[in-house]
PDB file of N, CA and C in Angstrom:
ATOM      1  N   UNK A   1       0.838  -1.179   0.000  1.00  0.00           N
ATOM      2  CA  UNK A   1       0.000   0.000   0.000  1.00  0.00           C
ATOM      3  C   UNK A   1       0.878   1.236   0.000  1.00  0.00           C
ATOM      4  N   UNK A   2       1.520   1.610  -1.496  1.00  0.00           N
ATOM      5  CA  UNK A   2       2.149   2.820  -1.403  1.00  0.00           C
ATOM      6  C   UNK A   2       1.635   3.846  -1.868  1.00  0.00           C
ATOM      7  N   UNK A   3       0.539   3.843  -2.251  1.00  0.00           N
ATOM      8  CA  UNK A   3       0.115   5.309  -2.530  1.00  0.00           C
ATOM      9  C   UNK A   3      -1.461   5.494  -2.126  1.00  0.00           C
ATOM     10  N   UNK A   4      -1.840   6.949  -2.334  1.00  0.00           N
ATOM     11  CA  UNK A   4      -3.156   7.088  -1.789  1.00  0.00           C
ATOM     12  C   UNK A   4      -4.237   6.271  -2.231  1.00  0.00           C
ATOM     13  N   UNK A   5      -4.759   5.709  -3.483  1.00  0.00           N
ATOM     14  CA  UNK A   5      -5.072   5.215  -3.831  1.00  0.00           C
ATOM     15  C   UNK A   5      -5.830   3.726  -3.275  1.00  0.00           C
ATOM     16  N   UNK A   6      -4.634   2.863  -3.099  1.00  0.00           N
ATOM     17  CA  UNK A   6      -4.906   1.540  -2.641  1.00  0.00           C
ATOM     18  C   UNK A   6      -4.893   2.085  -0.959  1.00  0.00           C
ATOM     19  N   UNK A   7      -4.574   2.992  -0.830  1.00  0.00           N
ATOM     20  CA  UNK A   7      -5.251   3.369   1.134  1.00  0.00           C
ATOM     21  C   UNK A   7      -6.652   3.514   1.012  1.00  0.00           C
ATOM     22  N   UNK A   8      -7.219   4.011   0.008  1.00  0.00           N
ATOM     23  CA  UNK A   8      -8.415   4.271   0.026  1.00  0.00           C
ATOM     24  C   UNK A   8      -8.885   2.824  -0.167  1.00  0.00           C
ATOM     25  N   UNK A   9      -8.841   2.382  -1.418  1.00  0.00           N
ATOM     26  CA  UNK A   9      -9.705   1.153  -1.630  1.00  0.00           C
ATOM     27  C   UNK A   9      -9.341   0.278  -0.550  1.00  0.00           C
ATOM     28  N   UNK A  10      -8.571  -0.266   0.555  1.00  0.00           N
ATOM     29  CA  UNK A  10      -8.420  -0.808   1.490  1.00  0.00           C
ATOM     30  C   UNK A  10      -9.639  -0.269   2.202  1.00  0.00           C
ATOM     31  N   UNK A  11      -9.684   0.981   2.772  1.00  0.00           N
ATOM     32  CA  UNK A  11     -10.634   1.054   3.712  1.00  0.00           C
ATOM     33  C   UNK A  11     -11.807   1.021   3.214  1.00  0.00           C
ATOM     34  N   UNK A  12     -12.096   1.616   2.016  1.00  0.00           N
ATOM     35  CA  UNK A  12     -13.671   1.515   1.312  1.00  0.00           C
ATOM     36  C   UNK A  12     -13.877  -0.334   1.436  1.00  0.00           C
ATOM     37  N   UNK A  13     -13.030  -1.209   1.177  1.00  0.00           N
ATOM     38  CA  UNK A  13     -13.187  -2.629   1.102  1.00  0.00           C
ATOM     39  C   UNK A  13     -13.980  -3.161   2.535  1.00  0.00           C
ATOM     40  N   UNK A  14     -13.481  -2.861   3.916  1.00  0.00           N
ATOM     41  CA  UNK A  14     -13.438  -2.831   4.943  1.00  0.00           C
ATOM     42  C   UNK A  14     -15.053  -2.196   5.490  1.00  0.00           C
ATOM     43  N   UNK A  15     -15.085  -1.326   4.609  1.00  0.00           N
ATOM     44  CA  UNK A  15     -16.436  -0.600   5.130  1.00  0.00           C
ATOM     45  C   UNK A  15     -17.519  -1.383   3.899  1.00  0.00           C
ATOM     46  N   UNK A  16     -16.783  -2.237   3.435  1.00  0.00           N
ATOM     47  CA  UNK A  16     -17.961  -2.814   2.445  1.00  0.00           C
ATOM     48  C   UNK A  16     -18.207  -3.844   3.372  1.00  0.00           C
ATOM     49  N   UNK A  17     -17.655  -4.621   4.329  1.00  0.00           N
ATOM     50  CA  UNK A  17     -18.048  -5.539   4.800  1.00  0.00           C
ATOM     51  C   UNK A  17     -18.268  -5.424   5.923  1.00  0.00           C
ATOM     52  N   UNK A  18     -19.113  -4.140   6.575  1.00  0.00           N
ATOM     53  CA  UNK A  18     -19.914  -3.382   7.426  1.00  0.00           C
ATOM     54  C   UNK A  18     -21.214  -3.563   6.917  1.00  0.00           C
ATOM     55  N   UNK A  19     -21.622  -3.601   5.656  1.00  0.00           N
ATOM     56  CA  UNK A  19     -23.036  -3.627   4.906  1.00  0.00           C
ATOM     57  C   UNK A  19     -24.103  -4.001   6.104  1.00  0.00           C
ATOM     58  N   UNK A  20     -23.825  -5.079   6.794  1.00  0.00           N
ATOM     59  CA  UNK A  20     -25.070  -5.649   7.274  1.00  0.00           C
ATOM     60  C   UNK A  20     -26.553  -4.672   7.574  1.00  0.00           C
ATOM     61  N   UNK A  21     -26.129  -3.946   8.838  1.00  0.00           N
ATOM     62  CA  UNK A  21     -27.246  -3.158   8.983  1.00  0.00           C
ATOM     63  C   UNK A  21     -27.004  -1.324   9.124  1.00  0.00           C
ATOM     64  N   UNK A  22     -25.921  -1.373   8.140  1.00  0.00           N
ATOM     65  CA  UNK A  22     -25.290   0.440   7.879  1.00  0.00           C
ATOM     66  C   UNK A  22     -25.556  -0.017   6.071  1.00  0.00           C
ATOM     67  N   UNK A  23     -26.201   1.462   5.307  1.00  0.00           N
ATOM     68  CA  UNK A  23     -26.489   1.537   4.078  1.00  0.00           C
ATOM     69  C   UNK A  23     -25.258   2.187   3.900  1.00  0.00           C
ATOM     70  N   UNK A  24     -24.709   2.004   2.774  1.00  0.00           N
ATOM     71  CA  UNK A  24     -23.216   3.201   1.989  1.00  0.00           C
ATOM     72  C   UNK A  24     -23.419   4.656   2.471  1.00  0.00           C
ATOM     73  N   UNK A  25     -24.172   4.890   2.688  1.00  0.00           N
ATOM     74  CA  UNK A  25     -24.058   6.644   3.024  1.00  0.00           C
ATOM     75  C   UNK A  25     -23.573   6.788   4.250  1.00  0.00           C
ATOM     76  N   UNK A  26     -24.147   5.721   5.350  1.00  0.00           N
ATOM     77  CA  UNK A  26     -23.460   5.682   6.534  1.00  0.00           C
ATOM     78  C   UNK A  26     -22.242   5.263   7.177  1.00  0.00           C
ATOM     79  N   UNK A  27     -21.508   5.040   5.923  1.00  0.00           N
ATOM     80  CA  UNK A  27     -20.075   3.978   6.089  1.00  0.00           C
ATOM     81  C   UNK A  27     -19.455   5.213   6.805  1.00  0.00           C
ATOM     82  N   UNK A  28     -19.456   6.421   6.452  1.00  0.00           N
ATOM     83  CA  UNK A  28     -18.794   7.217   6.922  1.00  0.00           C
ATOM     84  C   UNK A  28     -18.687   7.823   8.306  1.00  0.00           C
ATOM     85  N   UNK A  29     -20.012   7.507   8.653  1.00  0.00           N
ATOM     86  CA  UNK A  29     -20.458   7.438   9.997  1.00  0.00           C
ATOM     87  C   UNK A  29     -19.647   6.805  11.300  1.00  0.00           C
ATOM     88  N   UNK A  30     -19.469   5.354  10.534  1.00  0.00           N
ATOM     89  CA  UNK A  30     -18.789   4.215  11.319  1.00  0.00           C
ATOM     90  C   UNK A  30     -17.684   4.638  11.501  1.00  0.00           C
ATOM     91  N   UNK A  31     -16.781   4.365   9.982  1.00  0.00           N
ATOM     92  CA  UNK A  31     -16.158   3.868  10.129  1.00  0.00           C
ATOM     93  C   UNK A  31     -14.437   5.247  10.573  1.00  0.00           C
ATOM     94  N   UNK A  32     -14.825   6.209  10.606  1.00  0.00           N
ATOM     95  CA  UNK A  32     -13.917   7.445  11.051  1.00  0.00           C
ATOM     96  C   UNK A  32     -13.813   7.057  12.942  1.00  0.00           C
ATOM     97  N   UNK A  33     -15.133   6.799  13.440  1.00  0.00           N
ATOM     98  CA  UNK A  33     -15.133   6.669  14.535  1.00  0.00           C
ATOM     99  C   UNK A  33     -14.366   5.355  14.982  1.00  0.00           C
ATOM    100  N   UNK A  34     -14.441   4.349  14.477  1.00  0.00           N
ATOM    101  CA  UNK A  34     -14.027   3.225  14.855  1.00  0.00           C
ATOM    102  C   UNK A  34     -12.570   3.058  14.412  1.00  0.00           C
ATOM    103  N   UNK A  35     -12.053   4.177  13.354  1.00  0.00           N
ATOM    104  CA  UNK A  35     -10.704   4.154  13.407  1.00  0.00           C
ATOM    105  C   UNK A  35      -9.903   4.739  13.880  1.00  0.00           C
ATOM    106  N   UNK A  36     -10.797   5.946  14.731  1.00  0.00           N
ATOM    107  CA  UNK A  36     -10.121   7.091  15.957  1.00  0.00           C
ATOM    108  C   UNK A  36      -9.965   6.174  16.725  1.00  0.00           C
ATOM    109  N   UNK A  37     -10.910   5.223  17.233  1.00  0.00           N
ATOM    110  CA  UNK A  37     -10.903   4.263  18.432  1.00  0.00           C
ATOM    111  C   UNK A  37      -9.680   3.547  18.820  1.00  0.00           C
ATOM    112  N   UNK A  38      -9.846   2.712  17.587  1.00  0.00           N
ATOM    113  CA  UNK A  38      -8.659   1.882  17.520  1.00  0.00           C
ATOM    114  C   UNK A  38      -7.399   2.247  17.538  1.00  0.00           C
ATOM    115  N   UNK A  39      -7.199   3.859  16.907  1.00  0.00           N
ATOM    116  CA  UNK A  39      -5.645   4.232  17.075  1.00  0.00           C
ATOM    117  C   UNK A  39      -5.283   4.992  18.430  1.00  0.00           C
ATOM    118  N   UNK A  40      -6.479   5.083  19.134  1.00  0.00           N
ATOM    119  CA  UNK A  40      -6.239   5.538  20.597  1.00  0.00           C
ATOM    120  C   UNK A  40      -6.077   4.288  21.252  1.00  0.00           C
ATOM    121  N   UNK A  41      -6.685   2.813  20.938  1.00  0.00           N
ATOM    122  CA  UNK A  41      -5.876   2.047  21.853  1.00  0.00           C
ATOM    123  C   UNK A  41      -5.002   1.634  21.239  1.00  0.00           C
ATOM    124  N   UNK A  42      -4.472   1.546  20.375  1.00  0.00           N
ATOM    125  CA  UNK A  42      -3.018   1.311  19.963  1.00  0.00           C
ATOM    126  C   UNK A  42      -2.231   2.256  20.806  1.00  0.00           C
ATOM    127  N   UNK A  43      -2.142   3.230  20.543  1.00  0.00           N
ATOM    128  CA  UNK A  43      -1.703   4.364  21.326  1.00  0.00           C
ATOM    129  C   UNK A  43      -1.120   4.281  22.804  1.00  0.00           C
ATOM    130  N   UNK A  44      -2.965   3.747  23.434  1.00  0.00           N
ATOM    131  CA  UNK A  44      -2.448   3.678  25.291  1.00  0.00           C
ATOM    132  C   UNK A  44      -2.425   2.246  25.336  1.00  0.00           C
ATOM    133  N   UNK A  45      -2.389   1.362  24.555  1.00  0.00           N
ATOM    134  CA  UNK A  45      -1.940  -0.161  24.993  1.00  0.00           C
ATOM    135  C   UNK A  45      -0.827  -0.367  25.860  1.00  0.00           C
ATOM    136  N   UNK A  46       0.426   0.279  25.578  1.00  0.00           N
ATOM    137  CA  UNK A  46       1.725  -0.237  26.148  1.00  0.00           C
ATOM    138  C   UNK A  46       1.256   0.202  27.828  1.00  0.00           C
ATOM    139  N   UNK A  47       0.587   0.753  28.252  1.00  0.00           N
ATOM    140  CA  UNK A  47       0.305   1.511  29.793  1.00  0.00           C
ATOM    141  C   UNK A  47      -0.704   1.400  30.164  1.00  0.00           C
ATOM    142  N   UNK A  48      -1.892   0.343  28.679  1.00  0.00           N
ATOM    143  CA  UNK A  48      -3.180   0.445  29.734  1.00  0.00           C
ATOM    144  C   UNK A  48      -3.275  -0.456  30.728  1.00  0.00           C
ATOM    145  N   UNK A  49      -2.279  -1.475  31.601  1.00  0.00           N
ATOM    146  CA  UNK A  49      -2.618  -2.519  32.448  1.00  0.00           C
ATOM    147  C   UNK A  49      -1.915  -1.661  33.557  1.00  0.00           C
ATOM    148  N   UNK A  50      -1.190  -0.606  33.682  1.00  0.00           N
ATOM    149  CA  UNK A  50      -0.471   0.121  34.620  1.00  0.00           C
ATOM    150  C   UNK A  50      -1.533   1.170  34.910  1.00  0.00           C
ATOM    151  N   UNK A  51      -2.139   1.622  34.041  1.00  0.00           N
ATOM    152  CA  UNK A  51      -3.215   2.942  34.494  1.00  0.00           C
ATOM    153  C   UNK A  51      -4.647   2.108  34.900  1.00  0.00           C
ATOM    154  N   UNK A  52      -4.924   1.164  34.609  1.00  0.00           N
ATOM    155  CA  UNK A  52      -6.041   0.255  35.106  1.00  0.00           C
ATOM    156  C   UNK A  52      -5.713   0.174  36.680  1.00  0.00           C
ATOM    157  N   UNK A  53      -4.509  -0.739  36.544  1.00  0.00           N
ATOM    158  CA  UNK A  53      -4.375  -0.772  37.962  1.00  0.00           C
ATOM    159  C   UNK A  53      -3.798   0.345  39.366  1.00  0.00           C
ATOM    160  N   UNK A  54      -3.536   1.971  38.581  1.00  0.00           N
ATOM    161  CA  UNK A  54      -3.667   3.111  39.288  1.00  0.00           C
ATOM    162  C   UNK A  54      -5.167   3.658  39.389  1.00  0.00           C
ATOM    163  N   UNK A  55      -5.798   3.257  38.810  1.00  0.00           N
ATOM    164  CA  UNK A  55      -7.324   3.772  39.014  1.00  0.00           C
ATOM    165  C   UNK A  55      -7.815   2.980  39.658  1.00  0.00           C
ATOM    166  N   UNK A  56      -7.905   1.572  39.708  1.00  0.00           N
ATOM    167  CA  UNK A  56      -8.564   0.614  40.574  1.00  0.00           C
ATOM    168  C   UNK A  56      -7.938   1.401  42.585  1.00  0.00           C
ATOM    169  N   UNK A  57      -6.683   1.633  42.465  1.00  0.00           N
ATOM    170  CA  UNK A  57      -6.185   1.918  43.481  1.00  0.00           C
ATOM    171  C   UNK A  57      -6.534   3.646  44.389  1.00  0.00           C
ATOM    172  N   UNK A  58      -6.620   4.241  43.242  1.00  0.00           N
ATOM    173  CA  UNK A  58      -7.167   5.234  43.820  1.00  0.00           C
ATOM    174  C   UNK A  58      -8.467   5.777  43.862  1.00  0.00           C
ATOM    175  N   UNK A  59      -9.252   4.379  43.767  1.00  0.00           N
ATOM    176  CA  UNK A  59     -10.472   4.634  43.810  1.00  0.00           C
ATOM    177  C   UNK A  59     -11.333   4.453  45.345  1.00  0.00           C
ATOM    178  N   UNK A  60     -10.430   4.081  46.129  1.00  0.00           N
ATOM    179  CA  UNK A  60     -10.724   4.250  47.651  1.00  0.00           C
ATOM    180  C   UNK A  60      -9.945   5.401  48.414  1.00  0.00           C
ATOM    181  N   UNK A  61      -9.131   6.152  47.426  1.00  0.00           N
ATOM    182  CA  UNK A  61      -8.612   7.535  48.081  1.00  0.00           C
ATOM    183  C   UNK A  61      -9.476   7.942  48.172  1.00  0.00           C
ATOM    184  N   UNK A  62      -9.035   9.655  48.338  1.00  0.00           N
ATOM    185  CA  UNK A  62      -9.707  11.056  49.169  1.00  0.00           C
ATOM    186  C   UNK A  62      -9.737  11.812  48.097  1.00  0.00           C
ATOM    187  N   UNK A  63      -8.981  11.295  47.080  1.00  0.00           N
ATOM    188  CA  UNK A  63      -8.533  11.851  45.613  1.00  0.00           C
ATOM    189  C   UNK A  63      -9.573  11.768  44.427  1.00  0.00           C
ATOM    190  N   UNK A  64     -10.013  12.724  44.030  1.00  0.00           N
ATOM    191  CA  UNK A  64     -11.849  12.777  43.297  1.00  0.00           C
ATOM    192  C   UNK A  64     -10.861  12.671  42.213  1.00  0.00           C
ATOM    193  N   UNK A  65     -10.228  13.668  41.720  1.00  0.00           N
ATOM    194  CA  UNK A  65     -10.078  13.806  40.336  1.00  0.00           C
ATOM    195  C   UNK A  65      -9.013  13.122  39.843  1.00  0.00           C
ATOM    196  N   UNK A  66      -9.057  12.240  39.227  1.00  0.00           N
ATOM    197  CA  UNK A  66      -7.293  11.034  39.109  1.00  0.00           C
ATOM    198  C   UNK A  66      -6.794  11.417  37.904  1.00  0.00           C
ATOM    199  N   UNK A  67      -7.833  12.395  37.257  1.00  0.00           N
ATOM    200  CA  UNK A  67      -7.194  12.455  35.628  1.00  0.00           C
ATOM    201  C   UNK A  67      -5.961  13.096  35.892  1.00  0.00           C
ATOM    202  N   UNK A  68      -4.974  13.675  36.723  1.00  0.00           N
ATOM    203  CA  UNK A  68      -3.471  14.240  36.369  1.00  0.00           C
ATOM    204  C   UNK A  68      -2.805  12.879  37.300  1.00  0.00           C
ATOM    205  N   UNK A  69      -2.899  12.662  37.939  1.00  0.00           N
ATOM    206  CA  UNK A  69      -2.147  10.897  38.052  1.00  0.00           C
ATOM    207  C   UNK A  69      -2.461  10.057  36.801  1.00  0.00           C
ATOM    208  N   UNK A  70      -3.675   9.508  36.461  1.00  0.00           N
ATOM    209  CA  UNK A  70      -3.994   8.628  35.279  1.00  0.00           C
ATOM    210  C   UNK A  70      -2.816   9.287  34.432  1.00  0.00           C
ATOM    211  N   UNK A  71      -3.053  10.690  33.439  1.00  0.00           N
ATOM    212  CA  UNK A  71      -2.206  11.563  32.597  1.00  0.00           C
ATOM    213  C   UNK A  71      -0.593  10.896  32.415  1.00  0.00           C
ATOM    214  N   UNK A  72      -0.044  11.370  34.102  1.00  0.00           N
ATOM    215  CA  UNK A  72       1.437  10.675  34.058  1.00  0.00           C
ATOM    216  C   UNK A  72       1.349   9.264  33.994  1.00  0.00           C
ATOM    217  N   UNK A  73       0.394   8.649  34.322  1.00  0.00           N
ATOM    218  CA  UNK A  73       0.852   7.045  34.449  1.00  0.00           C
ATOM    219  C   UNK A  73       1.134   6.403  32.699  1.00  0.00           C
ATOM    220  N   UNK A  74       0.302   7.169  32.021  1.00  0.00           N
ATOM    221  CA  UNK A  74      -0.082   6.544  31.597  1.00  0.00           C
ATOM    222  C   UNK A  74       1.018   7.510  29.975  1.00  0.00           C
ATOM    223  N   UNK A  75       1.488   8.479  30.728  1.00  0.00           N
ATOM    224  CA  UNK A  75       2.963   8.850  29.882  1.00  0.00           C
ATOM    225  C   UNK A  75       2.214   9.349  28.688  1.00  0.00           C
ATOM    226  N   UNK A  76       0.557   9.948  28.673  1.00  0.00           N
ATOM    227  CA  UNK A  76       0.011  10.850  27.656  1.00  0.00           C
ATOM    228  C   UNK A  76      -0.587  12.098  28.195  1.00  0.00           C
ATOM    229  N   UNK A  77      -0.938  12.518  27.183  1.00  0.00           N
ATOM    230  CA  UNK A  77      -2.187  14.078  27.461  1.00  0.00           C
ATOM    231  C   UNK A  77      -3.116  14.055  28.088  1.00  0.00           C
ATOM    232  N   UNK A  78      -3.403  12.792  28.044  1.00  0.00           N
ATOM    233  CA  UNK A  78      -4.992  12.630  28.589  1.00  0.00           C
ATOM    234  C   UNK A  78      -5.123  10.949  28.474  1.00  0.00           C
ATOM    235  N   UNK A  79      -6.761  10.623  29.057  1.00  0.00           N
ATOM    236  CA  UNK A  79      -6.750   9.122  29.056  1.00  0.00           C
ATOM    237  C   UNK A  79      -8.682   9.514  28.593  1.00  0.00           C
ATOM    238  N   UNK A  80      -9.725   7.992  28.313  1.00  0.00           N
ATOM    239  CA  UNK A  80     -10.645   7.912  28.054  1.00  0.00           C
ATOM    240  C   UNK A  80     -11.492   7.698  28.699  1.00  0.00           C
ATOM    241  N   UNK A  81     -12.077   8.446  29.465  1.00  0.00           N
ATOM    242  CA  UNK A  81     -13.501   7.712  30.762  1.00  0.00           C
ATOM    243  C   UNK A  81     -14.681   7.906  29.654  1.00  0.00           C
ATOM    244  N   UNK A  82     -15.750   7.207  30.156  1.00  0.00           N
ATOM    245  CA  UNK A  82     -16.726   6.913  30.373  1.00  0.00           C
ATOM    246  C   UNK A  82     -17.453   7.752  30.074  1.00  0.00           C
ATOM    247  N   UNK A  83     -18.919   7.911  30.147  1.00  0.00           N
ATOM    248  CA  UNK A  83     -19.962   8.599  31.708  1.00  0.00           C
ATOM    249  C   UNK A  83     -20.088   8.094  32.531  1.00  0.00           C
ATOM    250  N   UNK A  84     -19.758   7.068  32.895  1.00  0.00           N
ATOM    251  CA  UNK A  84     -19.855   6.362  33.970  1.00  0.00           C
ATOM    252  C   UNK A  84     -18.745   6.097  34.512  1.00  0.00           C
ATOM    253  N   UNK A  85     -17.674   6.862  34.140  1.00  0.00           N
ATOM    254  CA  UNK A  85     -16.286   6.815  34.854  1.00  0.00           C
ATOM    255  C   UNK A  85     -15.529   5.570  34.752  1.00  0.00           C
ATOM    256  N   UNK A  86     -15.385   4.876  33.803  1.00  0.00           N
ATOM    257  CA  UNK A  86     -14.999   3.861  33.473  1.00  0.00           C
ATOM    258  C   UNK A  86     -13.971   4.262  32.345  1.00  0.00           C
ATOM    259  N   UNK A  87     -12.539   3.437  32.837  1.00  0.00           N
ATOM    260  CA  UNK A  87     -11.829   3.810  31.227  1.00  0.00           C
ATOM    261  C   UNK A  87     -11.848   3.145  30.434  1.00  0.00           C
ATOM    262  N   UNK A  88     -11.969   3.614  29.455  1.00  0.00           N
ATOM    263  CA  UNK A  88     -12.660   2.728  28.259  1.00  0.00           C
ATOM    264  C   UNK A  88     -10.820   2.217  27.464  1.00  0.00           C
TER     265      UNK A  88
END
């Protein structure tokens, strides 16, 4: 895959076999979101079993807000909760 071209038809291929219950107009819908997704856990993979287990831990502190501990643990800008405060 060296040029723009076959990047495209790769992912158009990919979003063809989404069809089931998304029509073509909505491929676009999906499939931007689900590839932000995926390159954010690529991203925090190498640290997500270290920031799991700093949040499990400071979840019986005195400490409300963990997002600038999570932040360093986890050696990024930021990390992904929830609404329900869960890291995703």
């Amino acid at each position: 895959m060296n040029n723009w071209s076959e990047k495209v038809n790769f992912i158009w291929s990919i979003a063809e076999l989404l069809r089931g219950p998304y029509r073509p107009n909505q491929y676009k819908d999906i499939m931007l979101p689900m590839t932000v997704l995926r390159r954010l856990d690529c991203v925090l993979e190498k640290t997500k079993d270290e920031v799991l287990e700093k949040y499990t831990s400071l979840q019986g502190s005195k400490l409300r807000d963990f997002e600038k501990v999570l932040n360093r643990e986890a050696g990024q800008g930021g990390q992904a909760l929830s609404s329900r405060g869960k890291i995703l």
